[in-house]
Structure formats: structure tokens, C-alpha cells
N, C-alpha and C. Protein backbone atom coordinates (compact mmCIF):
# COMPACT_ATOMS: atom_id res chain seq x y z
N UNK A 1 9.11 -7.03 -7.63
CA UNK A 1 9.94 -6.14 -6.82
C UNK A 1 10.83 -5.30 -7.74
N UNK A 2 11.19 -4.15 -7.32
CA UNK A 2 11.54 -3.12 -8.29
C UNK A 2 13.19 -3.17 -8.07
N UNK A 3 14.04 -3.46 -8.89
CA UNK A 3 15.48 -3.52 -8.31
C UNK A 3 16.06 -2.18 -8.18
N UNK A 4 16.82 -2.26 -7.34
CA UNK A 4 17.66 -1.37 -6.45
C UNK A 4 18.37 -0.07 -7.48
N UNK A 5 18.55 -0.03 -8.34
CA UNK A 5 18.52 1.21 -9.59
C UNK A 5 17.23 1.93 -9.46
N UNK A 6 16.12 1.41 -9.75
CA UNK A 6 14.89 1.83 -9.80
C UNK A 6 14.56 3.10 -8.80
N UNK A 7 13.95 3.82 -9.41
CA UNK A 7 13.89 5.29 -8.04
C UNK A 7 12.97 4.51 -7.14
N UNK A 8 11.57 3.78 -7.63
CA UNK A 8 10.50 3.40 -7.11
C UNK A 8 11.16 2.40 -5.97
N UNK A 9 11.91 1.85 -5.97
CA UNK A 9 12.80 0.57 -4.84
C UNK A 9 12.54 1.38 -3.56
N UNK A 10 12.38 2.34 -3.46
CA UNK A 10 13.11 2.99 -1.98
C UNK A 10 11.59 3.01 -1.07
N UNK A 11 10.38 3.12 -2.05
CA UNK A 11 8.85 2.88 -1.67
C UNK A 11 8.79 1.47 -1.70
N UNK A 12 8.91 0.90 -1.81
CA UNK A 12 8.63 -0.46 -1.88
C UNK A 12 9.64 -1.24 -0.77
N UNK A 13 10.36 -0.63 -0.47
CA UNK A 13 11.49 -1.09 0.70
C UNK A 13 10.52 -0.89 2.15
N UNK A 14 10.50 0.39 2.20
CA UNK A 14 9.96 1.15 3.18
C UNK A 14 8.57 0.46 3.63
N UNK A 15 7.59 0.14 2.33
CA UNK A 15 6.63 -0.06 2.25
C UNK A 15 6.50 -1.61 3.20
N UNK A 16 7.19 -2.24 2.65
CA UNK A 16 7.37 -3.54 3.28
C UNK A 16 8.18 -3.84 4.75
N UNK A 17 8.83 -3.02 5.05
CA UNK A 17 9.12 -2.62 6.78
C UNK A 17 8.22 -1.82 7.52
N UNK A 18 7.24 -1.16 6.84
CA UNK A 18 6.13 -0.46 7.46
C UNK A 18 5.56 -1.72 7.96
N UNK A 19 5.04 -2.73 6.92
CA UNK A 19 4.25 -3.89 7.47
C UNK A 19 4.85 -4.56 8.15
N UNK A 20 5.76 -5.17 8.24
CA UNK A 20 6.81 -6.03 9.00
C UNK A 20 6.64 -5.67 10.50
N UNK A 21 6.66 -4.11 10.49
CA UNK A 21 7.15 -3.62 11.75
C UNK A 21 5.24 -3.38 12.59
N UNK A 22 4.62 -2.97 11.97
CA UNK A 22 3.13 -3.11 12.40
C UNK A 22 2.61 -4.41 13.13
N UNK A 23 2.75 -5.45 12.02
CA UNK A 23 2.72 -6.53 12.84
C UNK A 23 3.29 -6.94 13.87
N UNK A 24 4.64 -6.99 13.60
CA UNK A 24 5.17 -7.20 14.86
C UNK A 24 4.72 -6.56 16.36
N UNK A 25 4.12 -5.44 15.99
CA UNK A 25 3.72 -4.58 17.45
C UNK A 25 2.17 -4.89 17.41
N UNK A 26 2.10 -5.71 16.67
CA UNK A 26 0.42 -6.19 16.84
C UNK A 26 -1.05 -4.99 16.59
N UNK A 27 -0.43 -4.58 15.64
CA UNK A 27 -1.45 -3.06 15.13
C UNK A 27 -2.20 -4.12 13.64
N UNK A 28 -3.46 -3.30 13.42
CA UNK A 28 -3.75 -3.70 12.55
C UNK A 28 -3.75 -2.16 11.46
N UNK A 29 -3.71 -2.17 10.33
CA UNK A 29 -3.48 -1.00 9.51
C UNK A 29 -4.72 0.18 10.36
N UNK A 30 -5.67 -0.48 10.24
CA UNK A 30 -6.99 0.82 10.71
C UNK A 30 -5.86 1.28 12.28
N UNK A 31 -5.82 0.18 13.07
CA UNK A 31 -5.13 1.17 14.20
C UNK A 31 -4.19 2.53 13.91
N UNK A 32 -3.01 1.55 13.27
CA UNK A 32 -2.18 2.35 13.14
C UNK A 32 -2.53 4.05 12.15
N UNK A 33 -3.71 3.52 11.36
CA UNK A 33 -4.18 4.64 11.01
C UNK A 33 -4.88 5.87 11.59
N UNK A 34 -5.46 5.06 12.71
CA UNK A 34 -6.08 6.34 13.36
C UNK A 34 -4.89 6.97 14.72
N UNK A 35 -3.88 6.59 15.01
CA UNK A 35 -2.61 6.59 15.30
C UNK A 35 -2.32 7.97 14.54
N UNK A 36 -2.32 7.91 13.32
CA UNK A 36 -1.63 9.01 12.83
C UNK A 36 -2.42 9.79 11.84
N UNK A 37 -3.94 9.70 12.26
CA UNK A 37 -4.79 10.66 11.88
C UNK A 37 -4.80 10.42 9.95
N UNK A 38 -4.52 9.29 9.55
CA UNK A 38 -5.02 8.89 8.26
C UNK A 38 -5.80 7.53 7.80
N UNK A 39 -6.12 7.35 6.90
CA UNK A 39 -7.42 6.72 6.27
C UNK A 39 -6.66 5.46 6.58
N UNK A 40 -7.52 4.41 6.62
CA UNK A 40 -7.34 2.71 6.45
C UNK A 40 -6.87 2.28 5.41
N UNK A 41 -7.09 3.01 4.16
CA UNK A 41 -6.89 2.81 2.82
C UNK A 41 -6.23 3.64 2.37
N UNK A 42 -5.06 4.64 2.90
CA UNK A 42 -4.00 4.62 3.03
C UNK A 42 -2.92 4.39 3.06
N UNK A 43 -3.06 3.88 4.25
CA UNK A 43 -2.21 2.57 4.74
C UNK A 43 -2.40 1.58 4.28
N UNK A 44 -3.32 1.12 3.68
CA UNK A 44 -3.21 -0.23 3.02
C UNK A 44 -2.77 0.01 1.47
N UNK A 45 -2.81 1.11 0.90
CA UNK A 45 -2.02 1.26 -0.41
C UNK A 45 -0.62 1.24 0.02
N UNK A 46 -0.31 2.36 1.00
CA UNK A 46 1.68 2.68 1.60
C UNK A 46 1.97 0.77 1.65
N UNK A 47 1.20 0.22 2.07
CA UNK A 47 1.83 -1.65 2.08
C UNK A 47 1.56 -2.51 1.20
N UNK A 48 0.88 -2.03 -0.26
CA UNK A 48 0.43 -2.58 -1.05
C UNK A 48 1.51 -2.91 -1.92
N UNK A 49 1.57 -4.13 -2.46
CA UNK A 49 2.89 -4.68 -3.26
C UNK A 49 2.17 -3.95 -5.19
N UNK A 50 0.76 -4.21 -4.68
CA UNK A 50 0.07 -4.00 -6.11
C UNK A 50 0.30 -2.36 -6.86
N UNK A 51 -0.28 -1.93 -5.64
CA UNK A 51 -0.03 -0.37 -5.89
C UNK A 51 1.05 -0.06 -5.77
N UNK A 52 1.07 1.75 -6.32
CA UNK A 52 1.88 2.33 -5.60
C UNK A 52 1.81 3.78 -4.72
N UNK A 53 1.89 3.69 -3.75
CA UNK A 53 1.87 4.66 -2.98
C UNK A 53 2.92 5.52 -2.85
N UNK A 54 2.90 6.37 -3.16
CA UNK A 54 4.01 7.88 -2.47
C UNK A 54 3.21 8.53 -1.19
N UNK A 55 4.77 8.96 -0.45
CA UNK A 55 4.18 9.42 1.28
C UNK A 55 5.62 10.20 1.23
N UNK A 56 5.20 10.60 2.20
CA UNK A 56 6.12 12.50 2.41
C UNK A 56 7.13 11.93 3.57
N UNK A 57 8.30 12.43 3.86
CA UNK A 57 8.76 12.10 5.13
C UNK A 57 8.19 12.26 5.99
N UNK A 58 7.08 13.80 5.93
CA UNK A 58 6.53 13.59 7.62
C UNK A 58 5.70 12.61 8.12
N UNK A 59 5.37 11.73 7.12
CA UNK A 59 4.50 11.15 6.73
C UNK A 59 5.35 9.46 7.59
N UNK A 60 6.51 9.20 7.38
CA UNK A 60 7.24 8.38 7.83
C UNK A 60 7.53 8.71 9.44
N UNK A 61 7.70 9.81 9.50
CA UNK A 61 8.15 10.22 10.85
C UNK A 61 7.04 10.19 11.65
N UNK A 62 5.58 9.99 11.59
CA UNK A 62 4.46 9.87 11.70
C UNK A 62 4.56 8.62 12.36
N UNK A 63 4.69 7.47 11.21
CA UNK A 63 4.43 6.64 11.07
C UNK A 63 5.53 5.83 12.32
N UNK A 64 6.70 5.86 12.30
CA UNK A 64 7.91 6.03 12.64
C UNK A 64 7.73 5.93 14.38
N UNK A 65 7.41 7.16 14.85
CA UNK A 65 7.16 7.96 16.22
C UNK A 65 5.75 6.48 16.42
N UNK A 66 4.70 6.37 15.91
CA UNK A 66 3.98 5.74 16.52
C UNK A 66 4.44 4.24 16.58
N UNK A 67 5.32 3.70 15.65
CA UNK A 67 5.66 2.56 16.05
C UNK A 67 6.88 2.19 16.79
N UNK A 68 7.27 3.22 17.39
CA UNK A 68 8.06 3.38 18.41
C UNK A 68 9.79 2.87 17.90
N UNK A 69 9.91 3.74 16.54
CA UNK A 69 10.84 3.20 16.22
C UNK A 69 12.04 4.65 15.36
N UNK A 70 13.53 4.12 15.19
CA UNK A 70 14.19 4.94 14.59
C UNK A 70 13.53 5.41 13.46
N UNK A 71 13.37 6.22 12.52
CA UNK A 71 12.83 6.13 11.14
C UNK A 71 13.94 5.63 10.20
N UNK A 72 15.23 5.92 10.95
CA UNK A 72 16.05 5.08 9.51
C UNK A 72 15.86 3.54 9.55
N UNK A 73 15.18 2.80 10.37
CA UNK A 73 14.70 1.32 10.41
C UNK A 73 14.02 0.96 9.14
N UNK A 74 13.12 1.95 9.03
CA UNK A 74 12.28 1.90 7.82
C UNK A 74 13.25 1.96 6.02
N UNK A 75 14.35 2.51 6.64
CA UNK A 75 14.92 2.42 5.03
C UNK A 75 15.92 0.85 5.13
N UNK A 76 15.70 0.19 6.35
CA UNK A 76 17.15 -1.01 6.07
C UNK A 76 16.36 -1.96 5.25
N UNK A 77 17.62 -2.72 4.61
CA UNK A 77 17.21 -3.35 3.72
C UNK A 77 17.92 -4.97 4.41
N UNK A 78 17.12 -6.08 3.82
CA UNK A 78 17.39 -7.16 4.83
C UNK A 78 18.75 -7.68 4.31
């Protein structure tokens, strides 16, 4: 995990409330992907601890709107 100095922290935050919050609404990545008109493997890099993925805000707000949620949810930190 990338500590909180790190620019990369703020993807890796996000990244891991993307998943949190998917599951919880019982989506599997392919759903939520075709949800917002992108690849399976995509989304499975944006939640990948291994990789790293960069994504655009609209890209959150996307993401955001389909999981029926604030988008600043996606930046809290636990």
C-alpha cells in the first residue's frame, strides 16, 4: 500500500472503495462494466492491488452514478 504522501495513494484508495462498494451492491466487475460502457479488464486493473491503473474523473463519475453513490464516497478513507 502506497502511504498517504505518495501521489499514487489517492488510486489505490479509490481503487479499493470501487471494489468494496461493487460488491456490496452485488455487481460483478463485467456487470459493472458494461454499466458504463468499458472493458472487464478495465475494471479489473482500476481494482487491481498489483497494477496500476489511472482513470479520469469522468471516469469515476461513471462509475459513481452507476453505483448509486456520492462520488466523494470513493475518496473516504476508513
Amino acid at each position: 500500500m502506497f502511504d498517504r504522501n505518495n501521489e499514487n495513494y489517492v488510486y489505490e484508495l479509490v481503487s479499493k472503495n470501487i471494489k468494496k462498494i461493487r460488491k456490496e451492491k452485488g455487481l460483478t466487475q463485467e456487470q459493472l462494466a458494461e454499466k458504463i460502457c468499458y472493458s472487464t479488464q478495465f475494471i479489473s486493473n482500476i481494482e487491481s492491488t498489483k497494477n496500476h491503473q489511472t482513470f479520469s474523473l469522468g471516469t469515476l463519475w461513471k462509475i459513481a452514478l452507476e453505483l448509486d453513490i456520492d462520488i466523494a464516497i470513493l475518496f473516504k478513507e476508513d
